[in-house]
Protein backbone atom coordinates (compact mmCIF):
# COMPACT_ATOMS: atom_id res chain seq x y z
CA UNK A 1 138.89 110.91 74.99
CA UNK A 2 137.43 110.70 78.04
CA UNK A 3 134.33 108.15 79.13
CA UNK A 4 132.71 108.87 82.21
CA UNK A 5 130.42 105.87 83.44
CA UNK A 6 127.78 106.42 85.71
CA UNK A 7 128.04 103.50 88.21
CA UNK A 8 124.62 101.45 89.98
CA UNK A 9 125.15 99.03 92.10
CA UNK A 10 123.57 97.38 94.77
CA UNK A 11 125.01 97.90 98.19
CA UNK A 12 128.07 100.23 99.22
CA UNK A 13 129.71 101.82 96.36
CA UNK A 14 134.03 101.14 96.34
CA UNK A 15 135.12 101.93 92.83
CA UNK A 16 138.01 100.00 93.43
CA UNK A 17 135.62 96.51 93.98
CA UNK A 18 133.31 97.71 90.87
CA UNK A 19 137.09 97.71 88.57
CA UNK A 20 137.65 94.60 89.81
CA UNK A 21 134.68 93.01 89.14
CA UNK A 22 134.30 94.59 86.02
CA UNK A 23 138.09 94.52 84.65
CA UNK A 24 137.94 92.57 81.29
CA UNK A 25 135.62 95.51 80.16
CA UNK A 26 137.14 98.18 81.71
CA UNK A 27 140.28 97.28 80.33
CA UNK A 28 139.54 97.09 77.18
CA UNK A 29 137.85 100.48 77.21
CA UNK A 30 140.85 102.11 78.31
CA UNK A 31 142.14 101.28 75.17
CA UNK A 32 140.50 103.87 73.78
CA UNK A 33 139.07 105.99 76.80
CA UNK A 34 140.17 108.04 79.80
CA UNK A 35 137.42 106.23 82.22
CA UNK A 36 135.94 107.47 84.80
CA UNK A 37 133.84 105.79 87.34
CA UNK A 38 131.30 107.95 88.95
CA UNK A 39 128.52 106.29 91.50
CA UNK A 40 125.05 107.90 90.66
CA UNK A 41 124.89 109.68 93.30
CA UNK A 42 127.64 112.10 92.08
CA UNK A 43 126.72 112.24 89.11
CA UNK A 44 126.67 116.16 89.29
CA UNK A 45 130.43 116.44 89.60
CA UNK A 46 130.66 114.84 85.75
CA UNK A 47 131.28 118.21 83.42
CA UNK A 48 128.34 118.50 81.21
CA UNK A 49 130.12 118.87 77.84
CA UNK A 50 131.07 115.40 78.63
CA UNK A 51 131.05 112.07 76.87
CA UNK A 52 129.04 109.46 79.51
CA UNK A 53 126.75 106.71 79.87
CA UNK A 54 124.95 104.49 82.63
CA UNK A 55 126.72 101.17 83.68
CA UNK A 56 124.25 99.23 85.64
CA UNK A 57 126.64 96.65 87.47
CA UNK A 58 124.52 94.54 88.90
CA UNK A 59 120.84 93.58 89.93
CA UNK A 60 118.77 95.02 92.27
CA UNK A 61 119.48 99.11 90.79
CA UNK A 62 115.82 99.29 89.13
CA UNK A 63 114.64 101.03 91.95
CA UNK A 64 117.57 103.47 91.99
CA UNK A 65 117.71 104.46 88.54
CA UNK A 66 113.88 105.40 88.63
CA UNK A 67 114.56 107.69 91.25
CA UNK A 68 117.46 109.49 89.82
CA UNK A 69 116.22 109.06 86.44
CA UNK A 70 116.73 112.44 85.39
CA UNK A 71 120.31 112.36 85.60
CA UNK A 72 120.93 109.69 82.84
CA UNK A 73 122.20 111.07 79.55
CA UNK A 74 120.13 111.24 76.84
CA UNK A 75 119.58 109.65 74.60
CA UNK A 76 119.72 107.04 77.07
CA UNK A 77 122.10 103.88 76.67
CA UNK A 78 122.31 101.43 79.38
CA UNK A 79 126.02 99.67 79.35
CA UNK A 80 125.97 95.99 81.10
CA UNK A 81 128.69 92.81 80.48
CA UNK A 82 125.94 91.21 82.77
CA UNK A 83 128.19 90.07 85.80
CA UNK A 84 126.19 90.29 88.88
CA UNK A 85 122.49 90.09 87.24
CA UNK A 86 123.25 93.36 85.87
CA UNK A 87 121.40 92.39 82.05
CA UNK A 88 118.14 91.37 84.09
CA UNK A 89 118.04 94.77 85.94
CA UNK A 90 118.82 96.36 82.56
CA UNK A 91 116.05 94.84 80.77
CA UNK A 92 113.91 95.46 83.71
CA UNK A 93 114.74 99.22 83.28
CA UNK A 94 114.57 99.42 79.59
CA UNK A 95 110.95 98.17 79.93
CA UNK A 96 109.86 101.14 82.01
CA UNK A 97 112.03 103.59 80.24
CA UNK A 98 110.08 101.92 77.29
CA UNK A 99 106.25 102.23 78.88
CA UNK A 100 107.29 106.12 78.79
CA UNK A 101 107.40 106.29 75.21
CA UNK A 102 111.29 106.74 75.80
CA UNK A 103 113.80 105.04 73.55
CA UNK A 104 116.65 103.06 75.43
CA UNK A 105 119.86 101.37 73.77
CA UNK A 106 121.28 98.34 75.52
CA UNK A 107 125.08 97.74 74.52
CA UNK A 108 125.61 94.34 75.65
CA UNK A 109 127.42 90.98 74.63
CA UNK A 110 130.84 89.83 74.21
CA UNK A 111 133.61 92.61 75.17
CA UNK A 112 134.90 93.44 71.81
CA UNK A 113 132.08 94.05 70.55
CA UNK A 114 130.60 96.05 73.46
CA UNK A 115 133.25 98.16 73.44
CA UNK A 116 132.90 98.47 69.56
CA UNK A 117 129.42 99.81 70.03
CA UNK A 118 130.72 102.30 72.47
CA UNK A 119 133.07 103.42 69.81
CA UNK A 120 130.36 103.60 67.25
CA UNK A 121 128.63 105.93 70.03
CA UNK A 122 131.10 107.89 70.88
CA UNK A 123 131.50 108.64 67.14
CA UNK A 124 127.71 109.48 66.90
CA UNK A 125 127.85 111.37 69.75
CA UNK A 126 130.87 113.59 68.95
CA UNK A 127 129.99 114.12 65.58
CA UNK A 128 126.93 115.84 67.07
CA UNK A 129 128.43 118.12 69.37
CA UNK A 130 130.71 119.29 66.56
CA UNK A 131 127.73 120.28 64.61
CA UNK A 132 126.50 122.70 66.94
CA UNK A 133 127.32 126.26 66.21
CA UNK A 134 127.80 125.21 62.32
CA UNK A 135 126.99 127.31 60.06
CA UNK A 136 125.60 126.78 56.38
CA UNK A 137 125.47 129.88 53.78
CA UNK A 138 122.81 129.29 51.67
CA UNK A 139 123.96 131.52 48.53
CA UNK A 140 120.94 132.68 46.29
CA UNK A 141 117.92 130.75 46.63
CA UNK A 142 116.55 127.04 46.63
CA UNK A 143 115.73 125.89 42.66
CA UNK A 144 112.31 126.02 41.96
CA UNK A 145 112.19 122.39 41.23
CA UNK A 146 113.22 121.65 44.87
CA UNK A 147 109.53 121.55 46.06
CA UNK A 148 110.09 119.03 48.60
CA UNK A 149 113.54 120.24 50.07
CA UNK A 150 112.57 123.19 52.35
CA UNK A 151 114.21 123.35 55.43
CA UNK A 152 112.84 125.24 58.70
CA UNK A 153 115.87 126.83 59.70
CA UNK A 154 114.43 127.44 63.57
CA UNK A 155 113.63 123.94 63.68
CA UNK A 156 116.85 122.49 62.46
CA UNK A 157 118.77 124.80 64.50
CA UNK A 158 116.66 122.86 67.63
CA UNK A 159 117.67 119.71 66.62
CA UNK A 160 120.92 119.81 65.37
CA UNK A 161 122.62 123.15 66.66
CA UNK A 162 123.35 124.76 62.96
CA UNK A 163 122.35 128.15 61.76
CA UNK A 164 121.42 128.51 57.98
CA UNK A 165 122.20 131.84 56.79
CA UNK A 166 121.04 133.40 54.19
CA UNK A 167 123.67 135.31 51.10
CA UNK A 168 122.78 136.81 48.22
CA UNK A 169 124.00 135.51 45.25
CA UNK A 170 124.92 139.23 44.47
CA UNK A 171 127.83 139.12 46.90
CA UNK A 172 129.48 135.91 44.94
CA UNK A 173 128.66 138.23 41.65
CA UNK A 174 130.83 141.13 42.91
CA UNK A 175 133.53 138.89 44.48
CA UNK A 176 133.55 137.24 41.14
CA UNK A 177 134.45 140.68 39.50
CA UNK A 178 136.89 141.32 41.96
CA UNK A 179 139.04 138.36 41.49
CA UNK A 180 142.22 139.23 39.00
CA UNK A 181 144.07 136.85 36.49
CA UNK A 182 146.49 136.26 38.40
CA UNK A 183 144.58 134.70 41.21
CA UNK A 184 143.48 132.04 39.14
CA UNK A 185 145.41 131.24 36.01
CA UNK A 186 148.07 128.72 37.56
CA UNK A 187 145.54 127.45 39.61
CA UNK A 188 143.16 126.78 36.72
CA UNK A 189 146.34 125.54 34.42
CA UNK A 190 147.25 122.95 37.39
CA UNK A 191 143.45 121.67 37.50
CA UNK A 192 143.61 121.07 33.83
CA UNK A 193 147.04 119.33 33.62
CA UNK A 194 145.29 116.70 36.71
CA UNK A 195 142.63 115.79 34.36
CA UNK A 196 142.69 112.59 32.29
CA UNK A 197 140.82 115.21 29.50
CA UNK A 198 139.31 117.77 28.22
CA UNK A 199 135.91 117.93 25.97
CA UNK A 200 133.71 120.18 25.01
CA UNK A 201 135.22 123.31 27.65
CA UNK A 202 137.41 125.67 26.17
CA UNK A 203 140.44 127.45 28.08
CA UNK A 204 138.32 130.77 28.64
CA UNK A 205 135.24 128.75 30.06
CA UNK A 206 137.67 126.93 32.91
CA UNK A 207 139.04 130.85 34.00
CA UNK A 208 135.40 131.35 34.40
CA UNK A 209 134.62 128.71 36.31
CA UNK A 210 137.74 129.00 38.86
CA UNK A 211 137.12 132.79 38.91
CA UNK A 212 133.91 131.41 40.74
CA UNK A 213 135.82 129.13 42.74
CA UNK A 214 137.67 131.54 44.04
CA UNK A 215 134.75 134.17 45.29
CA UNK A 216 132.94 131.52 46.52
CA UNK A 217 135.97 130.85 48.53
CA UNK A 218 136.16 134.58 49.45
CA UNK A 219 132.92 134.82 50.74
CA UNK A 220 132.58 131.07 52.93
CA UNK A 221 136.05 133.24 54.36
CA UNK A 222 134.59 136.25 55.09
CA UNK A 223 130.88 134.63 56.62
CA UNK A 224 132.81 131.93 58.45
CA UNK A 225 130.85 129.48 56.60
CA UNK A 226 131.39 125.67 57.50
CA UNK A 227 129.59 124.63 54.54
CA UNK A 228 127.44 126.09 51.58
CA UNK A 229 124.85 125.37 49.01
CA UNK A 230 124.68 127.33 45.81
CA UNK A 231 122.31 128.53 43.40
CA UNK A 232 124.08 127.38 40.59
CA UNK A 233 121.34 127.62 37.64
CA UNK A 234 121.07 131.35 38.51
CA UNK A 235 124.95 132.17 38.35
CA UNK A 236 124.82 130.55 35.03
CA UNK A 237 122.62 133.14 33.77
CA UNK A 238 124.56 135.95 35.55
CA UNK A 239 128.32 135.11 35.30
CA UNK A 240 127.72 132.48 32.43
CA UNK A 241 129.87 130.01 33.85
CA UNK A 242 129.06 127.26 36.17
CA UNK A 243 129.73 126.00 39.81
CA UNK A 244 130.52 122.49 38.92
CA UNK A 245 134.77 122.77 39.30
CA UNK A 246 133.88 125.55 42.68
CA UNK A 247 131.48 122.79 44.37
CA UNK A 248 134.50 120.05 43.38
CA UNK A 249 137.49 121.87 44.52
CA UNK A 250 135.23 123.02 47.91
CA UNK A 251 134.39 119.86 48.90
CA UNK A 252 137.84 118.52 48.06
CA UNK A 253 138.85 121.09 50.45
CA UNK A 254 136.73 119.86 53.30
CA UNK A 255 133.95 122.59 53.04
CA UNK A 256 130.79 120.60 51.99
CA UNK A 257 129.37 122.20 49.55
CA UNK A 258 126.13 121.41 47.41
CA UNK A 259 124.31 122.50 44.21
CA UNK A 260 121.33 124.39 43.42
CA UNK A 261 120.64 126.00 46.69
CA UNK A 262 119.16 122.29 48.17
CA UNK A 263 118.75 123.12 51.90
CA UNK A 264 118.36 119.09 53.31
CA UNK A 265 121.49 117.58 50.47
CA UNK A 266 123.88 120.17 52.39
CA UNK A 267 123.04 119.34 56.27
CA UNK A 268 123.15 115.71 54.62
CA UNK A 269 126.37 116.14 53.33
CA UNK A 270 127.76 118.29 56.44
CA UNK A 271 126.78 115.07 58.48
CA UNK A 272 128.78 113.30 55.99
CA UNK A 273 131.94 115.41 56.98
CA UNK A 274 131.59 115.40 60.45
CA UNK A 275 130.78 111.48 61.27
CA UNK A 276 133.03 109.78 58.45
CA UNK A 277 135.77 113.34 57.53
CA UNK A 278 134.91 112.07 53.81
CA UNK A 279 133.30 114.12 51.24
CA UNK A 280 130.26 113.61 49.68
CA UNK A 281 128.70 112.75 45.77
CA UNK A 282 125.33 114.64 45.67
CA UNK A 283 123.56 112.95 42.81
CA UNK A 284 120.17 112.43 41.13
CA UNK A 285 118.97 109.19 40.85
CA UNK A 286 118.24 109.17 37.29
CA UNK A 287 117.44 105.89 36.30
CA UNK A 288 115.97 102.47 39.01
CA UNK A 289 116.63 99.06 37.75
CA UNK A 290 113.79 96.88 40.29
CA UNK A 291 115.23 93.32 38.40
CA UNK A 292 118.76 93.99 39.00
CA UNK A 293 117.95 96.54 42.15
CA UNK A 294 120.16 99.01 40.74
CA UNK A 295 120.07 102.72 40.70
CA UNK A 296 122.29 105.37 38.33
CA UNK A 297 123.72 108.32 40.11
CA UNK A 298 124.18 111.13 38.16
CA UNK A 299 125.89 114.71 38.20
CA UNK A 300 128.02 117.63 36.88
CA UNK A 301 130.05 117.96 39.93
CA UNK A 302 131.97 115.11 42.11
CA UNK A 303 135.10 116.03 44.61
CA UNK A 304 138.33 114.79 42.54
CA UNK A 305 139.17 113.11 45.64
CA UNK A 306 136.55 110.77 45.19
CA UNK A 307 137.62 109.80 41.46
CA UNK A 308 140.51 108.23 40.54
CA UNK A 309 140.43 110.22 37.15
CA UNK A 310 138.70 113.46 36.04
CA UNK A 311 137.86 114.74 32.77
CA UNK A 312 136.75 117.96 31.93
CA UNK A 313 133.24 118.54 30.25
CA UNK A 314 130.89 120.99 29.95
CA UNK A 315 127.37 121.15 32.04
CA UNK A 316 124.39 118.67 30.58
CA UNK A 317 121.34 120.64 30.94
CA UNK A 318 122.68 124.20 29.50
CA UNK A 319 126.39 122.74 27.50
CA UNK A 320 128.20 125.76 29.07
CA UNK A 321 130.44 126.28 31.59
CA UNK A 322 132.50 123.31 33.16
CA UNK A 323 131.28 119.94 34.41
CA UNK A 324 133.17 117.21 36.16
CA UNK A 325 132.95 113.71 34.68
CA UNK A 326 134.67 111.53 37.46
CA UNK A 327 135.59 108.06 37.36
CA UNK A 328 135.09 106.33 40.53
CA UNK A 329 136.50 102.82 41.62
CA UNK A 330 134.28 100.48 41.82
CA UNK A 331 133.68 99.10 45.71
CA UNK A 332 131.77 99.44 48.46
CA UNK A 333 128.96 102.59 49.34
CA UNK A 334 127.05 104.01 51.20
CA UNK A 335 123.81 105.70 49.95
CA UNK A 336 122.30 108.50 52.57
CA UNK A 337 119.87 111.57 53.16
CA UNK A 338 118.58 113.15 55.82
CA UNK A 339 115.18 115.34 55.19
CA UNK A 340 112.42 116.20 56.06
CA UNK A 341 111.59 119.87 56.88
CA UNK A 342 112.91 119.55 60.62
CA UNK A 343 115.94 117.38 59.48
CA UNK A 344 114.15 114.59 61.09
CA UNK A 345 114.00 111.56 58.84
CA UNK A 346 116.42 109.64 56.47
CA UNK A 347 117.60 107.01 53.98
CA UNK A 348 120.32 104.55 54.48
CA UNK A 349 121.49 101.60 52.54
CA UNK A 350 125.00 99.76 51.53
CA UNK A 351 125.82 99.16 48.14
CA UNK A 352 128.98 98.86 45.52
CA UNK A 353 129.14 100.70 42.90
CA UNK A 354 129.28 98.37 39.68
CA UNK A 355 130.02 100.71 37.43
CA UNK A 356 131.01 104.11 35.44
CA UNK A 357 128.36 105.09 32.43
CA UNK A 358 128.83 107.94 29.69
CA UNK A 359 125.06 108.32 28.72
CA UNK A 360 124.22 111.19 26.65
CA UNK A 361 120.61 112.01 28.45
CA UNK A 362 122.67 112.24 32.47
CA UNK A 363 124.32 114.55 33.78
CA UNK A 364 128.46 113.71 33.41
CA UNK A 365 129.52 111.72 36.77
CA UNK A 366 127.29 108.72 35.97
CA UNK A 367 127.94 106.13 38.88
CA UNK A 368 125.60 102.26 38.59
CA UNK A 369 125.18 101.36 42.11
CA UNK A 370 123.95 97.87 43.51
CA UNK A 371 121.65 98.54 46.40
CA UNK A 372 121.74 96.11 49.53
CA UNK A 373 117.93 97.54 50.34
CA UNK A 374 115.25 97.31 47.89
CA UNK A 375 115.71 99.86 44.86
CA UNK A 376 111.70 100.45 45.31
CA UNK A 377 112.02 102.78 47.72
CA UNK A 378 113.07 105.73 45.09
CA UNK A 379 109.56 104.66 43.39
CA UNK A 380 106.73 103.87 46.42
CA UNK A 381 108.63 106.48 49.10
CA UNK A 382 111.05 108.31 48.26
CA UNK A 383 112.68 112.05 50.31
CA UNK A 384 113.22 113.87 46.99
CA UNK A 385 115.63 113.40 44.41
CA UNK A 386 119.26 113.93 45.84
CA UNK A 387 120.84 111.45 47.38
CA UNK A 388 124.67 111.23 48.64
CA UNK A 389 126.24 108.55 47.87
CA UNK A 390 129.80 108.29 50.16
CA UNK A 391 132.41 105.81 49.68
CA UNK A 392 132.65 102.67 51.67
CA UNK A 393 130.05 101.01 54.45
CA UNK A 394 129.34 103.19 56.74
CA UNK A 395 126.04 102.27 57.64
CA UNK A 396 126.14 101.01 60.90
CA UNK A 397 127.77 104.15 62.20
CA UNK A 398 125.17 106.38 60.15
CA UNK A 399 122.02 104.35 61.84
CA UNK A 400 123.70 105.02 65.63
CA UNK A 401 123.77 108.37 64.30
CA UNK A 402 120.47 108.92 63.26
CA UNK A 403 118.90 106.79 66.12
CA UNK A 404 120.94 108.82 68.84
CA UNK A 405 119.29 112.04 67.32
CA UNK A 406 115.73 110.45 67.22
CA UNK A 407 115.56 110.36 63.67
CA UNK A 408 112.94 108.09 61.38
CA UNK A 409 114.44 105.78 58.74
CA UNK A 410 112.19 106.26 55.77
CA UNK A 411 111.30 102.71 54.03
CA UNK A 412 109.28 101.43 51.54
């Protein structure tokens, strides 16, 4: 990985005296970075797919980054170990970056943990790069239900570089026909020998349901999709199966994938997959405990990569098809969205999850999660009713994320 630092400093510029005075940083970047020192001035010469930042080195640079301003890398961080009175002229320039309604990171502070932010940036920013040129099939149409999901494909294609495309859920209907027995029977025989059980789904109902799996398959192959979200309650109609298993095995696969056609759950989850490489639970919350600040998760479909056991059900709302009831380790989470019609706000919070429930009025994954953040939030403010719910903390990476892109945490 390469890191390409954008040197001011007061008086002549010899990279060889700004390593030296700056080697217990340095040093420890290279760890982890190519580096690159580059005095402002020649700035230009830095490729501009590049990862980079301004190090301000020492005092007496205000005047010189005002001047070439226009050359620092947005969104703008400011690096300084604050040798040479280089936090006071960083402070000094945050302040007028500031006055310009401009945000401005400082990384700053001991050197493991500076570089450790850089890291966390570097994640950020290369998880956004490889979003650009993404591209999400959105097969059938958004549930009715959804009325505060819509997504303006123009302006999330601004923002964030992806291109929602729109299939008809006729083309998964005649790749559904298409597929023979033999494409699917060992493949649906292995799924059911991995399960802990089976209730409710009989043997013809699970060829359905991988005879879906595998069209949907066909056709994120033949579109190029990089991820999908499905109109599932409409296939159920049409094909009378389900896309729980299709949306499980997909996802287990690496392709995010998403249920009933929800337009801000899939760029949520796609985010998921590039910034962590970890699938996604997309889940309704479906019931908020304020006392204990609790919240239950529920749905039909989790990846089986996320569960350390499976059993096979049928769907809640319609008992048809196949549903996945998974059984997750308790431990640490992470609770996310991004929404908004422009992609533009979002929920974060940490969490463990306490505990696996078998209601009879959820849907079948049924997951109790401990919130770090108040639980009010899904009752004064809420961005709609799915929520992702990822395995482990990754908060702090998710908020550099969010913050790099300009995004507005939504809170109570």
């Amino acid at each position: 990985m390469n890191l390409y630092l954008i040197i001011f400093t007061a008086g002549t510029y010899k990279v060889e005296q700004v390593y030296e005075k700056h080697k217990d940083l340095f040093v420890e970047l290279e760890k982890h970075f190519t580096l690159h020192l580059v005095n402002y001035t020649d700035s230009e010469s830095i490729p501009s797919h590049e990862y980079k930042m301004a190090f301000i080195a020492s005092g007496g640079v205000e005047n010189a980054v005002v001047r070439f301003f226009s050359i620092l890398p947005y969104p703008i961080t400011l690096l300084t170990d604050g040798l040479n009175n280089s936090l006071a002229a960083a402070l000094e320039i945050s302040a007028w970056i500031q006055s310009r309604d401009m945000k401005v990171k400082i990384i700053h502070g001991l050197v493991p943990d500076m570089v450790n932010q850089v890291l966390l940036h570097h994640q950020a920013f290369a998880a956004k790069r490889s979003l650009k040129k993404k591209r999400i099939g959105v097969i059938g149409t958004p549930a009715s239900w959804l009325v505060a999901s819509h997504v303006d494909y123009l302006l999330a294609g601004q923002r964030w570089g992806v291109t929602y495309t729109d299939i008809s859920i006729e083309t998964v209907e005649k790749a559904f026909h298409e597929i023979t027995e033999d494409e699917i029977g060992p493949e649906a025989s292995l799924f059911a020998h991995r399960a802990k059980g089976i209730q409710e789904a009989t043997p013809e109902e699970q060829l359905r349901a991988m005879r879906l799996y595998k069209a949907i398959r066909r056709v994120c192959k033949e579109e190029n999709l990089d991820a999908l979200t499905l109109s599932c309650f409409s296939l159920i109609q049409s094909l009378k199966t389900t896309g729980c298993l299709a949306l499980s095995l997909l996802n287990d696969e690496g392709i995010p994938a998403g249920c009933e056609g929800d337009l801000q759950s899939i760029m949520t989850l796609l985010m998921v997959k590039e910034l962590i490489g970890k699938p996604g639970f997309m889940a309704n919350p479906s019931f908020v405990d304020l006392a204990r600040n609790e919240v239950l998760l529920a749905h039909c479909s989790i990846p089986t990569k996320m569960a350390e056991e499976f059993i096979i059900r049928n769907h809640f709302e319609t008992e048809s098809g196949i549903a996945i009831q998974g059984i997750v380790h308790p431990g640490e989470v992470t609770l996310f969205k991004c929404g908004g019609e422009c992609l533009d706000e979002y929920y974060l919070s940490s969490g463990h999850c306490i505990e696996n429930t078998n209601m009879v009025t959820c849907c079948r994954t049924q997951l109790k999660v401990r919130l770090d953040k108040p639980a009010d939030y899904f009752l004064h403010n809420p961005l709609g009713n799915h929520h992702i719910l990822i395995q482990g903390n990754y908060t702090d990476l998710i908020q550099e994320f969010m913050q790099q892109n300009r995004c507005k945490p939504r809170i109570d």
